[in-house]
C-alpha atoms as a PDB file:
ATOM      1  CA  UNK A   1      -6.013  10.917   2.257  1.00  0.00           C
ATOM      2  CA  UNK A   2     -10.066  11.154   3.078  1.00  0.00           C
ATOM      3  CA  UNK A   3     -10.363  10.471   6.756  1.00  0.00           C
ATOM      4  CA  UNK A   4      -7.631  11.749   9.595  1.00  0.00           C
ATOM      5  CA  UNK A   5      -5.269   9.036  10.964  1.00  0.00           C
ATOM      6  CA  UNK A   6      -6.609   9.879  14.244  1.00  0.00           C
ATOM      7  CA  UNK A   7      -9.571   7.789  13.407  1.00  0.00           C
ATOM      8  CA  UNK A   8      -9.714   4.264  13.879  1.00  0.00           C
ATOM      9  CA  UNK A   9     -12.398   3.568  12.234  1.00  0.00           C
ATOM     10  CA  UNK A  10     -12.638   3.394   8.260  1.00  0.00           C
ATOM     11  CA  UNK A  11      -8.693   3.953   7.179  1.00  0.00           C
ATOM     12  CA  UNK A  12      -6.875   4.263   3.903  1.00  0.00           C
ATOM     13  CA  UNK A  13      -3.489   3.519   5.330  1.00  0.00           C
ATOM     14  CA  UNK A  14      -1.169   6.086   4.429  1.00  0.00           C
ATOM     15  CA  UNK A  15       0.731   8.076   6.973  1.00  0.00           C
ATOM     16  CA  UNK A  16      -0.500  11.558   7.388  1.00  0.00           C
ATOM     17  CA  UNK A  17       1.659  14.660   7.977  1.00  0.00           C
ATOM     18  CA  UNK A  18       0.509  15.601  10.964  1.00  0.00           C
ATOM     19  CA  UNK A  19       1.172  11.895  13.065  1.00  0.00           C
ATOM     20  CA  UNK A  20       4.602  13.032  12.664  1.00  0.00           C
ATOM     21  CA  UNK A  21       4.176  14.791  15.487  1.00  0.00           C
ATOM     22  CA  UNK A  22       0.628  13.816  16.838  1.00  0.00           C
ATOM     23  CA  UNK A  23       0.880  10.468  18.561  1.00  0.00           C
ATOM     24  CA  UNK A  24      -2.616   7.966  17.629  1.00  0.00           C
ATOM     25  CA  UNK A  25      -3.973   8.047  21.264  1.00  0.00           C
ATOM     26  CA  UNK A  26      -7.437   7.727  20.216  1.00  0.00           C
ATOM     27  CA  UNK A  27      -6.829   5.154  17.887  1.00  0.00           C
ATOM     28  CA  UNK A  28      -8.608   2.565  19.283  1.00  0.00           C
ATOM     29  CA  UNK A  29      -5.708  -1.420  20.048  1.00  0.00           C
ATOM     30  CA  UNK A  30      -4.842  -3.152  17.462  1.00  0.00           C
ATOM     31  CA  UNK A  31      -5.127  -7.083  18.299  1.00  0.00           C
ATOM     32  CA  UNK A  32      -2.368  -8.013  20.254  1.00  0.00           C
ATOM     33  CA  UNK A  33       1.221  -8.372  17.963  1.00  0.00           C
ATOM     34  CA  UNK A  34       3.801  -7.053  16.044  1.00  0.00           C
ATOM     35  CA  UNK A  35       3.244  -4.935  12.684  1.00  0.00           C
ATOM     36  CA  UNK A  36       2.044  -4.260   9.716  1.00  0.00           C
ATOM     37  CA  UNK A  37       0.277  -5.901  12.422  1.00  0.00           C
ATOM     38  CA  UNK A  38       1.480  -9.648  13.870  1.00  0.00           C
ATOM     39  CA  UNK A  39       4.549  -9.367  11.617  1.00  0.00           C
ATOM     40  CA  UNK A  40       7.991 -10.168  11.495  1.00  0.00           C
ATOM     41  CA  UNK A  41      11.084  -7.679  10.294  1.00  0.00           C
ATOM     42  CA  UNK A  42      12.195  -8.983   7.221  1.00  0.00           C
ATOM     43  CA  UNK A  43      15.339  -7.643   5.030  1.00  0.00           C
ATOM     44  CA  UNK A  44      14.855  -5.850   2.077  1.00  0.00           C
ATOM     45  CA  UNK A  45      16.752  -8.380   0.099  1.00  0.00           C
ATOM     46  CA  UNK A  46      14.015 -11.051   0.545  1.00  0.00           C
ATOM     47  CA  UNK A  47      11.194  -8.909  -1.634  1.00  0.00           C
ATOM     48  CA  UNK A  48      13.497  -6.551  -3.339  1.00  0.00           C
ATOM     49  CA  UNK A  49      10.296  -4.845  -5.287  1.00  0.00           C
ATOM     50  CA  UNK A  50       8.982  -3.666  -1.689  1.00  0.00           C
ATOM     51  CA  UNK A  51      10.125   0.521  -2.024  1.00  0.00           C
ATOM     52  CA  UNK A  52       8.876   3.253   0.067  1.00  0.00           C
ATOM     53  CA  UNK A  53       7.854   6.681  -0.740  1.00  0.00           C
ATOM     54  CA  UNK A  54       9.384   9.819   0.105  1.00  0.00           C
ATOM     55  CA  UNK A  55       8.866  13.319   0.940  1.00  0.00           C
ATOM     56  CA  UNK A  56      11.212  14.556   4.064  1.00  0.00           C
ATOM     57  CA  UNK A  57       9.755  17.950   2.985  1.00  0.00           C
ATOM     58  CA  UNK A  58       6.498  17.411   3.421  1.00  0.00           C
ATOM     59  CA  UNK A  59       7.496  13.935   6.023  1.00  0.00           C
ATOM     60  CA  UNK A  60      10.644  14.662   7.860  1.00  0.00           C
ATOM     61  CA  UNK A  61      13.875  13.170   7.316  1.00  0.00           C
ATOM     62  CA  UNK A  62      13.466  10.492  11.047  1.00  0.00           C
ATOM     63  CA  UNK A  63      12.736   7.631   8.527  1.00  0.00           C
ATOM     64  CA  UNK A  64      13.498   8.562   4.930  1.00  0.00           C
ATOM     65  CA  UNK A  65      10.671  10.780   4.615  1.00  0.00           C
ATOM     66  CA  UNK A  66       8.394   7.772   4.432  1.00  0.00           C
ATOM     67  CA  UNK A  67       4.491   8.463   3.963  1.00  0.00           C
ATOM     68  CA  UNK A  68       3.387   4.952   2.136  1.00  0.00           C
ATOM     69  CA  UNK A  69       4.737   1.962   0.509  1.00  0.00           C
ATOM     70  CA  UNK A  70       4.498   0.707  -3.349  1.00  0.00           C
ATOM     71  CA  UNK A  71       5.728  -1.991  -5.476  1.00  0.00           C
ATOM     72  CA  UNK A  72       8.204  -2.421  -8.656  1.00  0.00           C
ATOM     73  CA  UNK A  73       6.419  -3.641 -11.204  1.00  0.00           C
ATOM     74  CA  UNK A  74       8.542  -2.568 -14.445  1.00  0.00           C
ATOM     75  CA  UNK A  75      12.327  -1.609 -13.643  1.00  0.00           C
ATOM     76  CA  UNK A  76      11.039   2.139 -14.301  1.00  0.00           C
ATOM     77  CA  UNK A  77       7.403   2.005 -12.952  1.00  0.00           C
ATOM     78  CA  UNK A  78       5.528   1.375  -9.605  1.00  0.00           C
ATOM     79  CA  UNK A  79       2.106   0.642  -8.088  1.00  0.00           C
ATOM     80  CA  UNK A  80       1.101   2.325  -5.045  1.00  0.00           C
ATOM     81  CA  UNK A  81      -1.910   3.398  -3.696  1.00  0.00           C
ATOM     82  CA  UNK A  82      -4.481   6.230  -5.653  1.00  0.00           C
ATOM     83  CA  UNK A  83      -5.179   7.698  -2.167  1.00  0.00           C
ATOM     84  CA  UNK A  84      -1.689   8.225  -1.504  1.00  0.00           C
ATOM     85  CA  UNK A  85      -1.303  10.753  -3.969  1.00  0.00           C
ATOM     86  CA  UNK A  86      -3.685  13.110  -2.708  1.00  0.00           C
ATOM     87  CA  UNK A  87      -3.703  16.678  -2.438  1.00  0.00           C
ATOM     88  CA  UNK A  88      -4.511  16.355   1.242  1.00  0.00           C
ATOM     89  CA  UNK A  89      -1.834  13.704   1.731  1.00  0.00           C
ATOM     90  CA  UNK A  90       1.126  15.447  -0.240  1.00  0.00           C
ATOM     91  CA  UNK A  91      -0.392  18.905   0.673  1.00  0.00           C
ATOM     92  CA  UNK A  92       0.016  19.742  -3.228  1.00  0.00           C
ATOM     93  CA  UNK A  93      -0.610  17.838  -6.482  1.00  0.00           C
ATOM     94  CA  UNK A  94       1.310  15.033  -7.193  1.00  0.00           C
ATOM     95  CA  UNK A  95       3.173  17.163  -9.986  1.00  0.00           C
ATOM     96  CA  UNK A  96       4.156  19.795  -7.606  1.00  0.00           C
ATOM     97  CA  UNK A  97       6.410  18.274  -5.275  1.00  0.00           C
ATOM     98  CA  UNK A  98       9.707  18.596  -6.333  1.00  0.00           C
ATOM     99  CA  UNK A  99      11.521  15.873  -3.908  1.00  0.00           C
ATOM    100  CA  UNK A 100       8.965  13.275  -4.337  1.00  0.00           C
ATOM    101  CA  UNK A 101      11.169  10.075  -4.594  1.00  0.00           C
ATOM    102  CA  UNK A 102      11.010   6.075  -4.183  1.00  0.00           C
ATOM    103  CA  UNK A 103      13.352   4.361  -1.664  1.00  0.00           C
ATOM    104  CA  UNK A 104      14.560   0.928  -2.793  1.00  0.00           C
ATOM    105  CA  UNK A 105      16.604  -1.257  -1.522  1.00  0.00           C
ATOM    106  CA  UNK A 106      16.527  -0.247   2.024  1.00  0.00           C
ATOM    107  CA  UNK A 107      15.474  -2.240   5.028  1.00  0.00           C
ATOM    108  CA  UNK A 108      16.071   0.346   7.842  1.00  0.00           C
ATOM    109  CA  UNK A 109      14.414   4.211   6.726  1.00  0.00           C
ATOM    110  CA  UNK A 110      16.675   5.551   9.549  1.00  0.00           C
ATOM    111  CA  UNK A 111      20.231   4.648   7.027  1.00  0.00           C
ATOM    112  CA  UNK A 112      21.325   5.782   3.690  1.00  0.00           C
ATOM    113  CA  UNK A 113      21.418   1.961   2.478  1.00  0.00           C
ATOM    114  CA  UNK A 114      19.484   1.506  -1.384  1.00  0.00           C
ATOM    115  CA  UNK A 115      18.783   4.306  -3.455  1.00  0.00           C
ATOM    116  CA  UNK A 116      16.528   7.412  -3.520  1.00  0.00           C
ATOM    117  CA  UNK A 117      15.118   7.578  -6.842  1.00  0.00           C
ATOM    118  CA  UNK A 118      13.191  10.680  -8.574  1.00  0.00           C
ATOM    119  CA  UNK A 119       9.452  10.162  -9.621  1.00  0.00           C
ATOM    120  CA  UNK A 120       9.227  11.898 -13.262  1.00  0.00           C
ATOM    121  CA  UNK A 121       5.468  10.966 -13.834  1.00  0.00           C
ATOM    122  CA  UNK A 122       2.456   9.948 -11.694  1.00  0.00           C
ATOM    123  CA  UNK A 123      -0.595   8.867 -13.264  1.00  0.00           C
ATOM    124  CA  UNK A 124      -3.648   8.285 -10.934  1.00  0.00           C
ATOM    125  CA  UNK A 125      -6.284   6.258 -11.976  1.00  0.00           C
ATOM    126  CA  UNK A 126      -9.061   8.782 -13.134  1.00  0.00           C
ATOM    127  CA  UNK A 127     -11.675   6.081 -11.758  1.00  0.00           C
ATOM    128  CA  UNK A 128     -10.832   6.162  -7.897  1.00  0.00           C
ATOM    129  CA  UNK A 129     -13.920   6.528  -6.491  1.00  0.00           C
ATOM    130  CA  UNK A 130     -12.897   8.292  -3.005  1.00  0.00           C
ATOM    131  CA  UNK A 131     -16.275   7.522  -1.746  1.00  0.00           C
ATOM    132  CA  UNK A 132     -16.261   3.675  -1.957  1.00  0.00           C
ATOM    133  CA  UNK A 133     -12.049   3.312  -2.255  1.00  0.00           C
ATOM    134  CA  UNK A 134     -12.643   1.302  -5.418  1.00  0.00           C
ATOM    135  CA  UNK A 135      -9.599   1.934  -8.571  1.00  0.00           C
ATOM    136  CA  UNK A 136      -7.251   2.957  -5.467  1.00  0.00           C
ATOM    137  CA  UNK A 137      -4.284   2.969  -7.406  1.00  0.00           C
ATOM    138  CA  UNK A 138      -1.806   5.091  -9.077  1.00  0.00           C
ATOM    139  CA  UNK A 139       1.234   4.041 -11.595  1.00  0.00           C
ATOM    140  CA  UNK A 140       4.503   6.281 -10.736  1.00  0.00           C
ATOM    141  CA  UNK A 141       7.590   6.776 -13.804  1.00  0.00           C
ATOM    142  CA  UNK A 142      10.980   6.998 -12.077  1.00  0.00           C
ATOM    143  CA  UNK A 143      13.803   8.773 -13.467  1.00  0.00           C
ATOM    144  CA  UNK A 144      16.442   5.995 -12.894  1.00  0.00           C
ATOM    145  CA  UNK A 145      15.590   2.392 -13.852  1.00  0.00           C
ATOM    146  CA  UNK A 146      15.922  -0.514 -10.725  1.00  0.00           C
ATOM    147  CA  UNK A 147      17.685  -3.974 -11.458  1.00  0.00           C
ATOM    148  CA  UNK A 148      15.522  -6.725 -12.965  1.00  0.00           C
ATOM    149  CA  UNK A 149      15.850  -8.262 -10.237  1.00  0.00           C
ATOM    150  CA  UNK A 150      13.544  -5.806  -8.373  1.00  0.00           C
ATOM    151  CA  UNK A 151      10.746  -6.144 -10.325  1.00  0.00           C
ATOM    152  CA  UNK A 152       7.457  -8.501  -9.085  1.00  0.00           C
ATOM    153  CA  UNK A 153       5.201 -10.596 -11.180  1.00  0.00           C
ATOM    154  CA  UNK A 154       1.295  -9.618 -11.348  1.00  0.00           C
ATOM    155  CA  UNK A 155      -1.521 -12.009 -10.771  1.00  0.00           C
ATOM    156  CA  UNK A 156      -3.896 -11.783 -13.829  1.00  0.00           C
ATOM    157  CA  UNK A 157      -7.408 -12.108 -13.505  1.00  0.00           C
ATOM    158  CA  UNK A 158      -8.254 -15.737 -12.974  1.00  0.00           C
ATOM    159  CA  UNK A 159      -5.292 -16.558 -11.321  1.00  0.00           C
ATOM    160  CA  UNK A 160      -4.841 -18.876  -8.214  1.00  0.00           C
ATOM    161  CA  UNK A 161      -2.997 -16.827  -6.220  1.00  0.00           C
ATOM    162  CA  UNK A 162      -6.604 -15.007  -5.615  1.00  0.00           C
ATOM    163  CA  UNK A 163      -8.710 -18.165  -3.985  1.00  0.00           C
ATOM    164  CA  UNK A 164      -9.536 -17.500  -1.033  1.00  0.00           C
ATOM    165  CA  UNK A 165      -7.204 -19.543   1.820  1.00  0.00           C
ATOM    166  CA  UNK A 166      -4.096 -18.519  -0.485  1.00  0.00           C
ATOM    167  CA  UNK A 167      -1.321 -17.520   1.905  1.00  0.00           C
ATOM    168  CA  UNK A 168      -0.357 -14.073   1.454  1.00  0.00           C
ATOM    169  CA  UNK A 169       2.419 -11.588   2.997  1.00  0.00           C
ATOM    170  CA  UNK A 170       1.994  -8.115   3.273  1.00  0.00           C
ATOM    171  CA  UNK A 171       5.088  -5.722   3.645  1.00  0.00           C
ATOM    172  CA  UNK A 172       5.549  -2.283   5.316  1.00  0.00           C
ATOM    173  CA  UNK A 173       6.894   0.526   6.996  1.00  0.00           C
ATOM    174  CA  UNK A 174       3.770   1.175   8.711  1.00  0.00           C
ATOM    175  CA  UNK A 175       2.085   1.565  12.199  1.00  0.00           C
ATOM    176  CA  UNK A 176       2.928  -1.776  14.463  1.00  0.00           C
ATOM    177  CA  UNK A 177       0.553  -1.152  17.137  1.00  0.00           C
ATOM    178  CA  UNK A 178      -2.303   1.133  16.101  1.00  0.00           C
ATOM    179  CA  UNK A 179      -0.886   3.535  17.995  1.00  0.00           C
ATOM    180  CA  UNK A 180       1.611   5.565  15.972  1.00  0.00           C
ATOM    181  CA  UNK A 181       4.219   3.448  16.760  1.00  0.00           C
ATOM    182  CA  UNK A 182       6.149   3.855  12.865  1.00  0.00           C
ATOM    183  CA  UNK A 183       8.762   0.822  12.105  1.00  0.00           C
ATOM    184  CA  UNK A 184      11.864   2.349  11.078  1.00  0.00           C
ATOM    185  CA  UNK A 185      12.511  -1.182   9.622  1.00  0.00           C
ATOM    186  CA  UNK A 186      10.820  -3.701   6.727  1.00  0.00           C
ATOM    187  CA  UNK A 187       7.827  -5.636   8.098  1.00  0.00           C
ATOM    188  CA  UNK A 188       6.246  -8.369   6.908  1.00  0.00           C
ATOM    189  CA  UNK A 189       3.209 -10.371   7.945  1.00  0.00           C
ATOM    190  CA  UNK A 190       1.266 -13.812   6.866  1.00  0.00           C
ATOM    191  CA  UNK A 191      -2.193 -13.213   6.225  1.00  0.00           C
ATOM    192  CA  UNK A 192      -4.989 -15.622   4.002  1.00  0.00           C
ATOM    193  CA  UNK A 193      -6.905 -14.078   1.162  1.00  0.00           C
ATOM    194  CA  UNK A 194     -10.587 -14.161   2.459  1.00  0.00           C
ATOM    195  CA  UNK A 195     -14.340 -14.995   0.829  1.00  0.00           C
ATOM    196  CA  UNK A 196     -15.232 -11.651  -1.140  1.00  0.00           C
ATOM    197  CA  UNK A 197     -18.473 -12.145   1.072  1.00  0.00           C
ATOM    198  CA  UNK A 198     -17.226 -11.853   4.387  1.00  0.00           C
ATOM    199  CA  UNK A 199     -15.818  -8.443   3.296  1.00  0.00           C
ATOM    200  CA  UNK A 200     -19.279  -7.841   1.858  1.00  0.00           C
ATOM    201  CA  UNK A 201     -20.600  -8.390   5.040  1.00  0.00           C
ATOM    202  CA  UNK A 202     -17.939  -6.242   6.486  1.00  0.00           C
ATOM    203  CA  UNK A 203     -18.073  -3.475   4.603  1.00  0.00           C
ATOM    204  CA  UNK A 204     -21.557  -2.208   2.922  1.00  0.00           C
ATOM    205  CA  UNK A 205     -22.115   0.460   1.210  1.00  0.00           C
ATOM    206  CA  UNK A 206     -21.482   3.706   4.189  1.00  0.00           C
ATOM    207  CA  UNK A 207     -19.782   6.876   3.796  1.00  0.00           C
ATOM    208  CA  UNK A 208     -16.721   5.307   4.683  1.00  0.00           C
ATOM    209  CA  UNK A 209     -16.449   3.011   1.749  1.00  0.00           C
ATOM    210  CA  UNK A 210     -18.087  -0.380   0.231  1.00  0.00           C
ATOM    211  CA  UNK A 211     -16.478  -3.500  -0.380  1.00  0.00           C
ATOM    212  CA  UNK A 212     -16.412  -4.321  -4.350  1.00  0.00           C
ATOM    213  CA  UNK A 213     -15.046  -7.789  -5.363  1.00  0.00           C
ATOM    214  CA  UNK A 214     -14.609  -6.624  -8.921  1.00  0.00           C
ATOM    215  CA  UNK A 215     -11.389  -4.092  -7.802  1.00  0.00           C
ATOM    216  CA  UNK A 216     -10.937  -5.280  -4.432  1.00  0.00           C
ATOM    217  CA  UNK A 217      -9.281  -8.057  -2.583  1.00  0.00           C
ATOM    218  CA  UNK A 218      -9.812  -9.372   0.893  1.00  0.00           C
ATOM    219  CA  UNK A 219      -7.414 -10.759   3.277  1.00  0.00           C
ATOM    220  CA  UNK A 220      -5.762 -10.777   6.776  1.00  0.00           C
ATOM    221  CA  UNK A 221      -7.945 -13.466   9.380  1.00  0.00           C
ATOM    222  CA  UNK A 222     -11.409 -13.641  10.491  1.00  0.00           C
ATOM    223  CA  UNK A 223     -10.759 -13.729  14.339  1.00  0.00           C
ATOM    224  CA  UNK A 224      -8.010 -10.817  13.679  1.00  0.00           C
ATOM    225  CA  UNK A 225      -4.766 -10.458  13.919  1.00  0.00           C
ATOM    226  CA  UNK A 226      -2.431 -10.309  11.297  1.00  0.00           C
ATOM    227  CA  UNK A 227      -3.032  -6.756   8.741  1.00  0.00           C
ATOM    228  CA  UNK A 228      -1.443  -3.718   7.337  1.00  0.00           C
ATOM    229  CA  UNK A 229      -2.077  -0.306   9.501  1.00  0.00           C
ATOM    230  CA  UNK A 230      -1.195   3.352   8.725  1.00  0.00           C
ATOM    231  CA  UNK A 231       1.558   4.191   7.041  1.00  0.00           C
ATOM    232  CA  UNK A 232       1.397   0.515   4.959  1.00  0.00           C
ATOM    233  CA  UNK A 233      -0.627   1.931   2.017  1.00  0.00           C
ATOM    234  CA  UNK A 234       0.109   1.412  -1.156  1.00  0.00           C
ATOM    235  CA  UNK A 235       2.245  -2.125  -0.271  1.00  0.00           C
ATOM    236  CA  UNK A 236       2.504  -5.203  -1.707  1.00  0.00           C
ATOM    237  CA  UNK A 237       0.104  -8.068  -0.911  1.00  0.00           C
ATOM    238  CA  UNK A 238       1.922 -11.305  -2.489  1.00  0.00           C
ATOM    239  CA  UNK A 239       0.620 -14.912  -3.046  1.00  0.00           C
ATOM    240  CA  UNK A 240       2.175 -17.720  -4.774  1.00  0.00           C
ATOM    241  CA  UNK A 241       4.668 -15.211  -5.019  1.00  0.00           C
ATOM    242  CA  UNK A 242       2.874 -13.251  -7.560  1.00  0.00           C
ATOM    243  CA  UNK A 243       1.303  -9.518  -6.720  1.00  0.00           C
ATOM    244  CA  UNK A 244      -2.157 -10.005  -5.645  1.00  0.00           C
ATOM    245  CA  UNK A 245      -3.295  -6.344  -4.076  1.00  0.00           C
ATOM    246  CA  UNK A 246      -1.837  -2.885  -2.776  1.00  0.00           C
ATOM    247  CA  UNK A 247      -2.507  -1.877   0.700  1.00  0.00           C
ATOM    248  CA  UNK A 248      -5.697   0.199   0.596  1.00  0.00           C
ATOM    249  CA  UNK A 249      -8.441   0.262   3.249  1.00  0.00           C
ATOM    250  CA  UNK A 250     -10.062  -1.002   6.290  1.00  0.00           C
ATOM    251  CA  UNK A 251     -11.707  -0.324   9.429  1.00  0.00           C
ATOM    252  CA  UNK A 252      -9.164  -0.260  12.411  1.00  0.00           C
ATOM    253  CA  UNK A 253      -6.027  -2.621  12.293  1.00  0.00           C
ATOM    254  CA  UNK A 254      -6.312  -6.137  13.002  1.00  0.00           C
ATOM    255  CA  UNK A 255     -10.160  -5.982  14.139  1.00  0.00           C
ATOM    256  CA  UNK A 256     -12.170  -9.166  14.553  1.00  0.00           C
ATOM    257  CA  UNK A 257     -14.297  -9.035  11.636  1.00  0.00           C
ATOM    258  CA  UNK A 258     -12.607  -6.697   9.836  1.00  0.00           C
ATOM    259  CA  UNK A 259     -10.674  -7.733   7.068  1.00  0.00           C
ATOM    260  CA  UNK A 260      -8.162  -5.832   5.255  1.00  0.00           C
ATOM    261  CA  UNK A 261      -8.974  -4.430   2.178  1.00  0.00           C
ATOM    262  CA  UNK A 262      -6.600  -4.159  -0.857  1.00  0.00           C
ATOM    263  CA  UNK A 263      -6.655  -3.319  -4.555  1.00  0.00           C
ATOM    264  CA  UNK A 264      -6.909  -5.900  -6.670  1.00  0.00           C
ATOM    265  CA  UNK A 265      -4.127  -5.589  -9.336  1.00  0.00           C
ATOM    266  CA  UNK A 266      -6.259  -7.388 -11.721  1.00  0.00           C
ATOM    267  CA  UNK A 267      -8.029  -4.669 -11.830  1.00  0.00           C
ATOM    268  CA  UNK A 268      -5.125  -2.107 -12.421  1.00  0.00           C
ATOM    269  CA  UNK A 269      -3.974  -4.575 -15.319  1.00  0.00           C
ATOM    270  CA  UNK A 270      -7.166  -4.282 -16.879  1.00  0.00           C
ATOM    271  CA  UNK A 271      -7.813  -1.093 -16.679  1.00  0.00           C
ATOM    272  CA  UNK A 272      -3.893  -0.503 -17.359  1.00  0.00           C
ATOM    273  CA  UNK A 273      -4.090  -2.992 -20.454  1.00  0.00           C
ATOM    274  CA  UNK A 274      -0.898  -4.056 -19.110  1.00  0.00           C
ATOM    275  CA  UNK A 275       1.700  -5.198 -21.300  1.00  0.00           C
ATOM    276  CA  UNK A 276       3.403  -8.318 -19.975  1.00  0.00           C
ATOM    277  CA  UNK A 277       6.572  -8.524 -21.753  1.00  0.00           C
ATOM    278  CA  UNK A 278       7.590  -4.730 -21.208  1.00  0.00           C
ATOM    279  CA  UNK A 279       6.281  -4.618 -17.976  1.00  0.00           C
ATOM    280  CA  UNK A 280       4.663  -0.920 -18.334  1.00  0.00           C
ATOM    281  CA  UNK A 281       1.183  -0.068 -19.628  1.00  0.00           C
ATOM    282  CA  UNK A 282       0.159   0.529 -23.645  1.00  0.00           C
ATOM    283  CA  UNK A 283      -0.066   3.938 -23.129  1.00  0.00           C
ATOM    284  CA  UNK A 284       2.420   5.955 -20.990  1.00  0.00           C
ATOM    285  CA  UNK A 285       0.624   7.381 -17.685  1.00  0.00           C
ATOM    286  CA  UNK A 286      -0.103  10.876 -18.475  1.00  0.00           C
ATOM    287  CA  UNK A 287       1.559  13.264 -15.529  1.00  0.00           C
ATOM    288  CA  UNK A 288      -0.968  14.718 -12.457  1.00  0.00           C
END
């Protein structure tokens, strides 16, 4: 993704090659708490949709080969972050690596539990604007369909689940203490969808991204806390238990003042023109 993992400052959250063997030391402390930051490990089996993504050749094989997270939204198709599709993240295009694959169904990245599932197609959203992190998502085709069961609902635009003070949970494999500390197990943490003004405030327009209400959601707490780090991108942010936002930006993990920032899966729908009752765009993805 754009900026190195090293950084705490302005972060897409997807885990970069090279903390696999570089610890975060000048990552600046998260607040004080677990992961996905402030959370609680959580089984698999309690948001079956929650799947990681894969690439122990370009990841290592400790945890699955885990470099983000993403969400079932059709039994063949998931959501997961634009950014994490990048040539400097996968160190080719998309297309090009051959054992890119979604985990489902597996709590702990260190077992063989769930499946390991081929991605056939990736499609990222031709309108991700790298330089303010708006359209950060990217629809992936898998080669084997998941159970019915493992597919989550999407929030529509004008639907509760967005007002701000909904609960929400995000869900991850990611960093639990800002420091490149990687959960080898599910992690999930309670956060409230936020004003689309405070994360105005937060986050003008700066080279390291600006905060736009129209494709972006806000949430995680004012005083910090509770949020997704590296390694989360591309998860599921869930209220009313309905898909609200993937795991996208920020500026350190669990900051006062500084919010999480997700995509707002409105916005993919729209720009998707979703269709409900299949569960899969109009128009197949093309392949990167």
């Amino acid at each position: 993704m754009r900026r190195c993992l090293v950084r705490a400052l302005s972060r897409p959250l997807v885990l970069a090659a090279a903390a696999m063997a570089i610890p975060l030391a000048s990552a600046a402390p998260a607040a004080s708490g677990g992961i996905v930051l402030g959370g609680v490990p959580v089984d698999v089996s309690q948001a079956p949709w929650v799947v990681a993504l894969s690439s122990r050749d370009r990841f290592g094989g400790t945890r699955s080969g885990q470099f983000c997270g993403g969400v079932a939204v059709g039994r063949s198709t998931v959501l997961t972050a634009a950014h994490c599709m990048g040539e400097d993240v996968l160190g080719v295009p998309p297309g090009r690596l051959p054992d890119l694959k979604v985990v489902a169904g597996r709590t702990d990245l260190s077992t063989g539990a769930g499946r390991e599932i081929s991605v056939r197609s990736v499609w990222v959203n031709p309108d991700y604007q790298g330089s303010t992190n708006a359209g950060d998502f990217a629809v992936l085709g898998l080669a084997e369909p998941l159970a019915a069961t493992a597919v989550a609902p999407m929030a529509a635009t004008g639907d509760r689940a967005y007002e701000p003070g909904s609960d929400a949970v995000v869900y991850g494999w990611g960093d639990t203490t800002g420091f490149g500390a990687y959960a080898h197990g599910l992690r999930a943490a309670h956060v409230h969808v936020l004003a689309d003004t405070l994360c105005e405030r937060a986050y003008p327009r700066s080279a390291d991204g600006a905060y736009q209400a129209r494709s972006m959601v806000c949430a995680g707490e004012a005083r910090g806390g509770p949020d997704a780090c590296q390694g989360d991108s591309g998860g599921p942010l869930v209220a009313r238990g309905r898909l609200i936002g993937l795991v996208s930006w920020g500026s350190g993990c669990g900051r006062p003042g500084s919010p999480g920032v997700y995509t707002r899966v409105s916005d993919a729908l729209r720009t998707l023109h979703w269709d409900a009752g299949t569960g899969s765009p109009h128009e197949a993805p093309r392949s990167a």
